[in-house]
N, C-alpha and C. Protein backbone atom coordinates (compact mmCIF):
# COMPACT_ATOMS: atom_id res chain seq x y z
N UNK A 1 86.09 109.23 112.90
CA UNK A 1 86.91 108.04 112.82
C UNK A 1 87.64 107.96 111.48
N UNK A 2 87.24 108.12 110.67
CA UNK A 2 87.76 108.22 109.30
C UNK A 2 88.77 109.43 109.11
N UNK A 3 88.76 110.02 109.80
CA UNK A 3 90.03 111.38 109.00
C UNK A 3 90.70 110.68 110.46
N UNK A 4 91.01 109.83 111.20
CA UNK A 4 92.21 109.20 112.41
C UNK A 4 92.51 108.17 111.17
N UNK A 5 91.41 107.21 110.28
CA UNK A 5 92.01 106.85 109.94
C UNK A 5 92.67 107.19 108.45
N UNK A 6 92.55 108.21 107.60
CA UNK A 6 93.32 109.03 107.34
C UNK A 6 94.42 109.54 107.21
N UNK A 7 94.53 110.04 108.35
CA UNK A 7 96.24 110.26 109.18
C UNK A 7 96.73 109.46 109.19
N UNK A 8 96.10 108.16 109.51
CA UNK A 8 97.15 107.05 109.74
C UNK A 8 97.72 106.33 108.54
N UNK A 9 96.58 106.56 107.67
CA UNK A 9 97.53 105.86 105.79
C UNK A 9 98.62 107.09 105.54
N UNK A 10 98.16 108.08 105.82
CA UNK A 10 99.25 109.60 105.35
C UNK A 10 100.55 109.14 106.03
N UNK A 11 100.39 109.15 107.22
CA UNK A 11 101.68 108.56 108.20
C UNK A 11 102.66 107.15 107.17
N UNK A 12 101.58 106.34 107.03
CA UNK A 12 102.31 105.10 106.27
C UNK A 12 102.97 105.67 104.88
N UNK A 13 101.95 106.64 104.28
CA UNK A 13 102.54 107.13 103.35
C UNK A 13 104.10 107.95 103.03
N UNK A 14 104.22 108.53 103.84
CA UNK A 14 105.34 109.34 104.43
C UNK A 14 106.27 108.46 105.22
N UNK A 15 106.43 107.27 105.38
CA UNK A 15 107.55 106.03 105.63
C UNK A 15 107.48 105.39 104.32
N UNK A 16 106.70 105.25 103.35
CA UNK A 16 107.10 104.67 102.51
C UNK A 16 107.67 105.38 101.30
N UNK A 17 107.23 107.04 101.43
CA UNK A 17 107.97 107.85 100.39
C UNK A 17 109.46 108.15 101.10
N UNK A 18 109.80 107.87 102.17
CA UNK A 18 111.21 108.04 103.00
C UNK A 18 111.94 107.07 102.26
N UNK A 19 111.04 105.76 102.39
CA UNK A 19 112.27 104.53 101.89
C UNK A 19 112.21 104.69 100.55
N UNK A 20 111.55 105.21 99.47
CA UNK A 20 111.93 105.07 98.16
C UNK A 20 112.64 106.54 97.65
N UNK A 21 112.98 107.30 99.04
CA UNK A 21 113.80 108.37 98.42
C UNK A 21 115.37 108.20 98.82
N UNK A 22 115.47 107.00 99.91
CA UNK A 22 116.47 106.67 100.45
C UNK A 22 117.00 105.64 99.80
N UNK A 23 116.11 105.00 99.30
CA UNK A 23 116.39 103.91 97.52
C UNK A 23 116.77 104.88 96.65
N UNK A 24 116.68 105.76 96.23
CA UNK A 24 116.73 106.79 94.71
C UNK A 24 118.39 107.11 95.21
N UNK A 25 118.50 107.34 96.51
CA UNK A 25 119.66 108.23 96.63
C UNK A 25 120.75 107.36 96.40
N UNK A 26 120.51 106.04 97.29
CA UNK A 26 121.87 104.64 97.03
C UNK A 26 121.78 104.42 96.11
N UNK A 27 120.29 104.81 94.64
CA UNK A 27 120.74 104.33 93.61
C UNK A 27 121.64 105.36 92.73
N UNK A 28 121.33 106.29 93.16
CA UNK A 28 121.75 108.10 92.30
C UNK A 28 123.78 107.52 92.62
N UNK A 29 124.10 107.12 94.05
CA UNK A 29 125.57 106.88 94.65
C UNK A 29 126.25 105.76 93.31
N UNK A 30 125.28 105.08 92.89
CA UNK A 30 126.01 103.77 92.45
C UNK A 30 125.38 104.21 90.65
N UNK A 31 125.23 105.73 90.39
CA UNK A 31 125.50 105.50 88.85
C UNK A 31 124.52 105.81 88.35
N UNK A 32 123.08 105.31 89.19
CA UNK A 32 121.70 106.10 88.12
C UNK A 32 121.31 107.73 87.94
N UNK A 33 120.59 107.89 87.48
CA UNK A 33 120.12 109.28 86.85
C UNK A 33 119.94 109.79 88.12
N UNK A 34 119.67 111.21 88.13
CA UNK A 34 119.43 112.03 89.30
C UNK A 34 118.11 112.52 89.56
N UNK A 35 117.31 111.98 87.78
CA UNK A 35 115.73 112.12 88.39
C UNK A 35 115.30 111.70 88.97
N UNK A 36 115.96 110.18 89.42
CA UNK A 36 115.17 109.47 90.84
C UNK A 36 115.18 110.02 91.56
N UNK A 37 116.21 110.95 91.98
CA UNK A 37 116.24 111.60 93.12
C UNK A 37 115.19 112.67 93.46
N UNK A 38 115.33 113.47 92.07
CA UNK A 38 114.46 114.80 91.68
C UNK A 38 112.88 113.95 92.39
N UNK A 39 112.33 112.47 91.67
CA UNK A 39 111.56 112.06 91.40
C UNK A 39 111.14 111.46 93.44
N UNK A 40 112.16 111.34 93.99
CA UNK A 40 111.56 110.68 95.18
C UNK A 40 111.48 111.74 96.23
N UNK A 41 112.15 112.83 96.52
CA UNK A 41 112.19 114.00 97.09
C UNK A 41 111.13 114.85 96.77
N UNK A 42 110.20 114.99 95.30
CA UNK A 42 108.87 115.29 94.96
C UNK A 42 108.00 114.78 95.77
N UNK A 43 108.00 113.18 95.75
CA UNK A 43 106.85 112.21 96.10
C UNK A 43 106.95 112.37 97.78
N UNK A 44 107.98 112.56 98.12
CA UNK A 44 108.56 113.15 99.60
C UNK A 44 107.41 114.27 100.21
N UNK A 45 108.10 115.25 99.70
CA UNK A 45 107.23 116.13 99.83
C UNK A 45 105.98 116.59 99.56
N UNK A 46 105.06 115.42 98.44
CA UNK A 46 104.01 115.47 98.93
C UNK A 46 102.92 114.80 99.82
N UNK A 47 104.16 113.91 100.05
CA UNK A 47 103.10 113.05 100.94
C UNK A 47 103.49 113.76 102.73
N UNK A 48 104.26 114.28 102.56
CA UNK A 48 104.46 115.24 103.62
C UNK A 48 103.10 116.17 104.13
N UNK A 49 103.20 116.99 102.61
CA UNK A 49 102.05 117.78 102.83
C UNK A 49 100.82 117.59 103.06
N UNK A 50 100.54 116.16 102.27
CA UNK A 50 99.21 115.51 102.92
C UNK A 50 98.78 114.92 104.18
N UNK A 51 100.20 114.35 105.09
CA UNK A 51 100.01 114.45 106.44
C UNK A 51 99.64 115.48 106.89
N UNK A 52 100.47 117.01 106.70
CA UNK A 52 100.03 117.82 107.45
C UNK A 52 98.66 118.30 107.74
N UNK A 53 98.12 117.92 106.21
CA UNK A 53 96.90 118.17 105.96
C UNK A 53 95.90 117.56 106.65
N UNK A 54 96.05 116.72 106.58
CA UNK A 54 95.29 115.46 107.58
C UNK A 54 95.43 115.45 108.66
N UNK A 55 96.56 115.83 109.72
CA UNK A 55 96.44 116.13 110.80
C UNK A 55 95.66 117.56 111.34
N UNK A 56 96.24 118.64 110.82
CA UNK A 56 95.33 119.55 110.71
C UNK A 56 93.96 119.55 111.16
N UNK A 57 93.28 119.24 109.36
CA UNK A 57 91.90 118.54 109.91
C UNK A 57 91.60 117.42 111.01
N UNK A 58 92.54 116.84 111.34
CA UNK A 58 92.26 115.79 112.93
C UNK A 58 91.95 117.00 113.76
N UNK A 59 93.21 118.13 113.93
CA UNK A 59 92.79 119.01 115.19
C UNK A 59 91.57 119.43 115.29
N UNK A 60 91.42 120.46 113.46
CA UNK A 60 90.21 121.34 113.80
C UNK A 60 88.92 120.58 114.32
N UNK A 61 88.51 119.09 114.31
CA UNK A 61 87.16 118.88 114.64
C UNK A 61 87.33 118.38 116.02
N UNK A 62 86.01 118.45 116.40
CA UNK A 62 85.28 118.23 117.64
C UNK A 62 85.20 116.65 117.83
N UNK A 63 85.76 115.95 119.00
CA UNK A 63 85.56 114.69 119.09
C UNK A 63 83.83 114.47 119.38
């Protein structure tokens, strides 16, 4: 039960690193630095990888 629920903060995680990279970018359009960008496309991708991770381990076990 715990690595379903798991997946499921990773999932939330990975909508909320979407919207603050989709914030970095309208802000990068209107004049700010480009490390936000650098900075939300990082946080992107790791919370990416930790879904995968977490799903993963959902498959490999035995209900």
């Amino acid at each position: 039960m715990s690595d379903r629920i798991s997946a499921l903060i990773s999932a939330f995680g990975v909508f909320a690193a979407a919207l603050l990279f989709l914030g970095s970018v309208t802000q990068y359009r209107s004049g700010a630095s480009p490390l936000w960008v650098a900075a939300g496309c990082t946080i992107l991708l790791v919370s990416g990888y930790v879904l995968v991770r977490d799903v993963r381990r959902l498959r490999r076990r035995p209900h």
